[in-house]
N, C-alpha and C. Protein backbone atom coordinates (compact mmCIF):
# COMPACT_ATOMS: atom_id res chain seq x y z
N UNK A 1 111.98 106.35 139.29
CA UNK A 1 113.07 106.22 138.37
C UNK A 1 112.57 105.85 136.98
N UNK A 2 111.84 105.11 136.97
CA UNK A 2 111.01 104.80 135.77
C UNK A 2 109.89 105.10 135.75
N UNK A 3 109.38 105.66 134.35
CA UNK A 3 108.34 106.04 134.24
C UNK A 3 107.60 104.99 133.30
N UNK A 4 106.13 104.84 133.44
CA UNK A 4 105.47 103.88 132.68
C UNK A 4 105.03 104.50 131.85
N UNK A 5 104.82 104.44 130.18
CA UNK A 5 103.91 105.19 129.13
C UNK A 5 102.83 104.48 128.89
N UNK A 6 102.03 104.98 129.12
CA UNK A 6 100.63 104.13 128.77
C UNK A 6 100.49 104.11 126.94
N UNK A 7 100.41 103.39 126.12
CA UNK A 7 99.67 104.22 124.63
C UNK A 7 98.54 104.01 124.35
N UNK A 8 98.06 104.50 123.21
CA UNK A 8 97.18 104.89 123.11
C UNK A 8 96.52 103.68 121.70
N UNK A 9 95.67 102.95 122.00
CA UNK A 9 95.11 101.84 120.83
C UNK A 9 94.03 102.20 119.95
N UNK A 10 93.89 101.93 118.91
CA UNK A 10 93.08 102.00 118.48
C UNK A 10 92.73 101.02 117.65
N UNK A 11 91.23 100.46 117.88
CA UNK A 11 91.54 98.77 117.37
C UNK A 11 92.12 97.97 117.81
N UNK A 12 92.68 97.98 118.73
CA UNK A 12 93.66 97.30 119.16
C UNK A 12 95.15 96.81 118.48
N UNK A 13 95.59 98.60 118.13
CA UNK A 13 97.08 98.18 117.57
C UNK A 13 97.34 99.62 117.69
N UNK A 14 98.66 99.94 117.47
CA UNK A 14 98.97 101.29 117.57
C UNK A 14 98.36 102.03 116.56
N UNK A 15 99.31 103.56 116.92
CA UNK A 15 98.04 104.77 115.86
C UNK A 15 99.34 104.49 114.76
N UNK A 16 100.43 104.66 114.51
CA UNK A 16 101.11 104.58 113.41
C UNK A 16 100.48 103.20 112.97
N UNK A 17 100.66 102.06 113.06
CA UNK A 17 99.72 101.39 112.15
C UNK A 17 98.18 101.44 111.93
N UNK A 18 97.48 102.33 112.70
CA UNK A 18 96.09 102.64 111.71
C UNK A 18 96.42 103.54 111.10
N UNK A 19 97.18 104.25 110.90
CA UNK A 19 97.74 105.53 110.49
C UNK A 19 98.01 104.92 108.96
N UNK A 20 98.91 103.80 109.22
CA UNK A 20 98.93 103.18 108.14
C UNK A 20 98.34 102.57 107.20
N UNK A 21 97.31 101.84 107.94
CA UNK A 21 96.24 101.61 106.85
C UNK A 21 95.12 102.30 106.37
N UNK A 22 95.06 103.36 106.97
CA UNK A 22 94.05 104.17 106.34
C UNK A 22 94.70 105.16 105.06
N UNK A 23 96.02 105.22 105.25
CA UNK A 23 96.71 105.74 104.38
C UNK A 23 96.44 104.57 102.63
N UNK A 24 96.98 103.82 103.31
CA UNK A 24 97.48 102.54 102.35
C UNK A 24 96.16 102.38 101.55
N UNK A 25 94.63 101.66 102.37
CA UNK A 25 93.43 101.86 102.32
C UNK A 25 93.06 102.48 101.14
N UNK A 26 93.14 103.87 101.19
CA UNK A 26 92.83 105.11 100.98
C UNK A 26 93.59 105.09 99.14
N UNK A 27 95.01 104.96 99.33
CA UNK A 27 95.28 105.09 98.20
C UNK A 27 95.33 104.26 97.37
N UNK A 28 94.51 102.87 97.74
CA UNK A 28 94.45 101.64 96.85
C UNK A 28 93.06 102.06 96.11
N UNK A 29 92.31 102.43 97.14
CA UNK A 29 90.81 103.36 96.53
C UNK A 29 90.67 104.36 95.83
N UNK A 30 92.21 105.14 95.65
CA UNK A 30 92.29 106.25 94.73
C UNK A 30 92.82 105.57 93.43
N UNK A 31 93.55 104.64 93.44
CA UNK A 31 93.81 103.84 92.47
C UNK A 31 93.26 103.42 91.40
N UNK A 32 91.72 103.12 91.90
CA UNK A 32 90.87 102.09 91.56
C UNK A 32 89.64 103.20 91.10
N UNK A 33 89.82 103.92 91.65
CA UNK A 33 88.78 105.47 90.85
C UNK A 33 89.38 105.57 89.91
N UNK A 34 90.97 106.11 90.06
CA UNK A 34 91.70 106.52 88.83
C UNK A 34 91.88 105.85 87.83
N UNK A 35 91.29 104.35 87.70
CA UNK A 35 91.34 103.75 86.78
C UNK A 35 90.16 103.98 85.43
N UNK A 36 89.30 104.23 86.51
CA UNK A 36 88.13 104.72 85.59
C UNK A 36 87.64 106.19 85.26
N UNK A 37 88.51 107.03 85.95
CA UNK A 37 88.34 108.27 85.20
C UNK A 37 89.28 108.57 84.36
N UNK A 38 90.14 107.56 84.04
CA UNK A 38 91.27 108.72 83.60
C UNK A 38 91.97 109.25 83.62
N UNK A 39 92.74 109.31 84.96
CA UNK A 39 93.72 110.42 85.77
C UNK A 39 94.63 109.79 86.12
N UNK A 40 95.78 110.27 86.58
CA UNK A 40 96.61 110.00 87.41
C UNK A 40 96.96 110.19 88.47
N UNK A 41 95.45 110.00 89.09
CA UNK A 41 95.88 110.18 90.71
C UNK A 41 96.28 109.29 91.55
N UNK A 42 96.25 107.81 90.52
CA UNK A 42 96.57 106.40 91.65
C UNK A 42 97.80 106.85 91.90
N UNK A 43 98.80 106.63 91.08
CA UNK A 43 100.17 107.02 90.96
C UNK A 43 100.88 107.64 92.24
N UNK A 44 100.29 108.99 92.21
CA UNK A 44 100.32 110.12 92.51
C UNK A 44 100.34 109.55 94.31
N UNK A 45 98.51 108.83 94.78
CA UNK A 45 98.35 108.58 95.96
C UNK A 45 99.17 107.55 96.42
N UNK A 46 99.80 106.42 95.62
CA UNK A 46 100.80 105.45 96.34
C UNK A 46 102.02 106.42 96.40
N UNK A 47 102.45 107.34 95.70
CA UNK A 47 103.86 107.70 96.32
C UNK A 47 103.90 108.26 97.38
N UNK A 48 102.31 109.29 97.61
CA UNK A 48 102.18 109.79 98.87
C UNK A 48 102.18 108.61 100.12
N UNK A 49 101.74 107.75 99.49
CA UNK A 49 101.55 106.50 100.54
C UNK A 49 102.63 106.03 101.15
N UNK A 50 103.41 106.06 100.18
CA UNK A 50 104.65 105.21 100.54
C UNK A 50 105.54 106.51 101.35
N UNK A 51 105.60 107.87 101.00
CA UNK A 51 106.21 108.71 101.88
C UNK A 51 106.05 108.54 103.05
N UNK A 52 104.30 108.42 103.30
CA UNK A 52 104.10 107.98 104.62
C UNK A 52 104.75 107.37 105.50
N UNK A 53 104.64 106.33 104.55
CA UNK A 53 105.13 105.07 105.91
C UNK A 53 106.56 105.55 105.75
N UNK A 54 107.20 106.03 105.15
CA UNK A 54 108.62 105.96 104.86
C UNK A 54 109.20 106.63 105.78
N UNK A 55 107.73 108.24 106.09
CA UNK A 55 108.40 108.95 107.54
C UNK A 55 108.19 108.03 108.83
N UNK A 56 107.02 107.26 108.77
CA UNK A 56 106.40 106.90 109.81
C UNK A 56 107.42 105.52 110.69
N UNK A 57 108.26 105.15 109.78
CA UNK A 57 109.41 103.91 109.88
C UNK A 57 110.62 104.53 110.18
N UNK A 58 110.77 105.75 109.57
CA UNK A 58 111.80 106.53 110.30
C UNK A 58 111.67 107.39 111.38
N UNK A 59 110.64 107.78 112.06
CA UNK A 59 110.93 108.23 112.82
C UNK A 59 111.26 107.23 113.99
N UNK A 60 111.50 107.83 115.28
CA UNK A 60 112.23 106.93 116.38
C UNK A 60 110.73 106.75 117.26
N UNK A 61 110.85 105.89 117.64
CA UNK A 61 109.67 105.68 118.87
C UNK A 61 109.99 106.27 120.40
N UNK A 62 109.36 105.62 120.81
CA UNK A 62 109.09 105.99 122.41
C UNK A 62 110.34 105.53 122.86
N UNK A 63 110.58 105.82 124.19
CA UNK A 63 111.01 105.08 124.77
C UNK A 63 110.66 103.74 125.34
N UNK A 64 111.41 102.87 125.63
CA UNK A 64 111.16 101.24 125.77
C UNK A 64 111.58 101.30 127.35
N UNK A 65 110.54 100.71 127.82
CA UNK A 65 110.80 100.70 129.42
C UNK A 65 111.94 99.38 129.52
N UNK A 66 113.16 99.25 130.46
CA UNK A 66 113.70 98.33 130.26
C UNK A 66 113.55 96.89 131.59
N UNK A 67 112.26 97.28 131.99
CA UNK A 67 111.93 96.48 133.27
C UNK A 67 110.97 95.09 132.22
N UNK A 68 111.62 93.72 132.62
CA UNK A 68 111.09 92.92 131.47
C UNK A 68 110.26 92.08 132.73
N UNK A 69 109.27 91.35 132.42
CA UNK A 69 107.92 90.76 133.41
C UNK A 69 108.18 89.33 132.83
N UNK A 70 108.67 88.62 134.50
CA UNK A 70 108.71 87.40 134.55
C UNK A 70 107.45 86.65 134.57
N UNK A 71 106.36 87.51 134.55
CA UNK A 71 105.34 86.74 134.41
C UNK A 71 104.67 85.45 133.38
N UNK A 72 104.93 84.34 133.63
CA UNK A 72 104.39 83.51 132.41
C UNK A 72 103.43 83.72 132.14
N UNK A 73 102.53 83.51 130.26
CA UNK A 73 101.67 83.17 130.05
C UNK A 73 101.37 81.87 129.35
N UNK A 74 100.32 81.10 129.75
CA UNK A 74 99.98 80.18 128.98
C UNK A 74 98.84 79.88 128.16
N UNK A 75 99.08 79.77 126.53
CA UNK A 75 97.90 79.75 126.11
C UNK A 75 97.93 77.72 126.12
N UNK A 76 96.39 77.78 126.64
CA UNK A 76 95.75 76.07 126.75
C UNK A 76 95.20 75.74 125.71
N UNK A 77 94.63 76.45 124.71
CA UNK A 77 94.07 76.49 123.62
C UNK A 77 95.19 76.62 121.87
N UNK A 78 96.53 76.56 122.40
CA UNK A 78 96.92 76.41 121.14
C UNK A 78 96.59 75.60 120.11
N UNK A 79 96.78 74.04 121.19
CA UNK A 79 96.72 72.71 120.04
C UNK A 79 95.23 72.99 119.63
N UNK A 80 94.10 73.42 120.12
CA UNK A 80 92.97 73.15 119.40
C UNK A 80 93.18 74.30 118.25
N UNK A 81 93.88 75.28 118.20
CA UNK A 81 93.58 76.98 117.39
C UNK A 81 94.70 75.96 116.00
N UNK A 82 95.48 75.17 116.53
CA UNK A 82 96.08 74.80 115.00
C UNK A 82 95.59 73.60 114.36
N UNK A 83 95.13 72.56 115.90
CA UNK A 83 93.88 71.22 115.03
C UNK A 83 92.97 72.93 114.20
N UNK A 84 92.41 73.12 114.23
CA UNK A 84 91.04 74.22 114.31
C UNK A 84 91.79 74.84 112.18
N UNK A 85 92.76 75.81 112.28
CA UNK A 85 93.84 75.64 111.37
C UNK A 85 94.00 74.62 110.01
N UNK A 86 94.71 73.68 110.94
CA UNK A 86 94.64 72.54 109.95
C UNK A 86 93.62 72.49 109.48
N UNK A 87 92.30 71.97 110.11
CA UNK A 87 90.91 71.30 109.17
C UNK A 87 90.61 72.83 108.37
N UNK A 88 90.46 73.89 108.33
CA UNK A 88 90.30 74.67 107.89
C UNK A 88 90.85 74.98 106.21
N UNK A 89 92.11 74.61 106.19
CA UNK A 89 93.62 74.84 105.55
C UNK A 89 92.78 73.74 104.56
N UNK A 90 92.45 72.23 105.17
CA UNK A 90 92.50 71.72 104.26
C UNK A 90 91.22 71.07 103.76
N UNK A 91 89.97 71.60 104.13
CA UNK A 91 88.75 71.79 103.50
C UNK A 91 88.79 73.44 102.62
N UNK A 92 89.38 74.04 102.67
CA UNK A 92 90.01 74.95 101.76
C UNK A 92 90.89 74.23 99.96
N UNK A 93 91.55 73.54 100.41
CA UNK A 93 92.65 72.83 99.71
C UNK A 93 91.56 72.04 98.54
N UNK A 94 90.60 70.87 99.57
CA UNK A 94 89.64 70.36 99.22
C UNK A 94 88.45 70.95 98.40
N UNK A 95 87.95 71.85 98.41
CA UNK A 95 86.82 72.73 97.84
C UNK A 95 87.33 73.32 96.63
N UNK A 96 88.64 73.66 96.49
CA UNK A 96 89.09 74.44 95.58
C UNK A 96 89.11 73.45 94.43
N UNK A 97 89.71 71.89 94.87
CA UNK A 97 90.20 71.23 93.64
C UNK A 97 88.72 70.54 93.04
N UNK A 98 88.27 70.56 93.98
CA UNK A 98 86.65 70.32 93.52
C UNK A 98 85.88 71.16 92.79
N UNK A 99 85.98 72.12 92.94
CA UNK A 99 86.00 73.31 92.27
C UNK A 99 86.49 73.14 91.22
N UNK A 100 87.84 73.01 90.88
CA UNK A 100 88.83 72.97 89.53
C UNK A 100 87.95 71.46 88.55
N UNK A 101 87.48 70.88 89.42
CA UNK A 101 87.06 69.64 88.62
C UNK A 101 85.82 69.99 88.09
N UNK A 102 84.70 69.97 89.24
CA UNK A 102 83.60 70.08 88.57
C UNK A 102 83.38 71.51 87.35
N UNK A 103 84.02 72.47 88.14
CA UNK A 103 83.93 73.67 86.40
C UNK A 103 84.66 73.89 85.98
N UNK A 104 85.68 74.29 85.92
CA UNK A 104 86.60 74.45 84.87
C UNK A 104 87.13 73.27 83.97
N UNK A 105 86.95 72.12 84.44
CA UNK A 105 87.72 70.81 83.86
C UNK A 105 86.77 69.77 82.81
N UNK A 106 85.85 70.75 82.78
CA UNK A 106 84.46 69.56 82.47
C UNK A 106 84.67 69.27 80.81
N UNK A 107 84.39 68.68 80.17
CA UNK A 107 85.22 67.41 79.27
C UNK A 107 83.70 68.23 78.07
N UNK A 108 84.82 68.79 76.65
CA UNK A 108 83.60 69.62 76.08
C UNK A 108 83.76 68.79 74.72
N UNK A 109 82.26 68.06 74.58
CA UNK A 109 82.53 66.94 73.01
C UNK A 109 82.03 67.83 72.08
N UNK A 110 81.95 67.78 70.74
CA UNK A 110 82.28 68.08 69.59
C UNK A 110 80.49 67.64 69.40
N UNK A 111 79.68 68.45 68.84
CA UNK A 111 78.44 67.71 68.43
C UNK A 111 78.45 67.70 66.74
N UNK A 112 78.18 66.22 66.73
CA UNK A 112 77.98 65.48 65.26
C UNK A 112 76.90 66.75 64.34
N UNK A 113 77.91 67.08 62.97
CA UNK A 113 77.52 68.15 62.12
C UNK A 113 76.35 66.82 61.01
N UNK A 114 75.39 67.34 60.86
CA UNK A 114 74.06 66.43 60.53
C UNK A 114 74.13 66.79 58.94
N UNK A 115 74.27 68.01 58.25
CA UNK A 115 73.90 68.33 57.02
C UNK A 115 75.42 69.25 56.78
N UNK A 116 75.47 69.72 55.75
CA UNK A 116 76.56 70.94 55.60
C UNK A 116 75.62 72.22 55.24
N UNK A 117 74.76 72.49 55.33
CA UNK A 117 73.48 73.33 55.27
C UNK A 117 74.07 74.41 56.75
N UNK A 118 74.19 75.26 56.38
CA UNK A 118 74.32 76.16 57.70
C UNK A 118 73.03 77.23 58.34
């Protein structure tokens, strides 16, 4: 009565989204040529880009099997993946303002003019 669809991955995500980013990819790189030759092909490649996805969102998908799996999963490793997160987030936070201090902020004096002789 039901049939199972297997799909098909690549990378591990569907083909309409690699579909998508190689599109997307692609015309951020035509962009970025077209900046330096001259042309107007960035333009040109995001509208194609965006057609893309525009068919690729409209069209209809598969069918959705409607058999749902009581199977639980448990991930054991959350609390460490967001401790893990956090320290990450905020030796990020940390480096940056350190950053902002030691170069950009550095304190620029005026050196004492000795003669008017240039």
């Amino acid at each position: 009565m039901f049939q199972v669809v297997m799909t098909t991955l690549l990378f591990g995500t569907g083909v309409g989204t690699f579909i998508l980013v190689v599109v997307w990819s692609s015309a951020l790189c035509l962009c970025c040529i077209s900046l330096r030759t001259q042309r107007n092909i960035g333009p040109i490649a995001v509208s194609v880009a965006l057609l893309v996805m525009l068919v690729l969102l409209l069209l209809p998908r598969g069918p959705q099997s409607e058999e749902q799996s009581i199977h639980k999963v448990y991930d054991y490793l959350f609390v460490w993946r967001v401790i893990l997160v956090i320290v990450l987030t905020l030796s990020t936070v940390v480096a940056a303002c350190l950053l902002l201090i030691e170069s950009v902020m550095q304190p620029l004096h005026a050196k004492q003019i000795k003669g008017w002789i240039i």
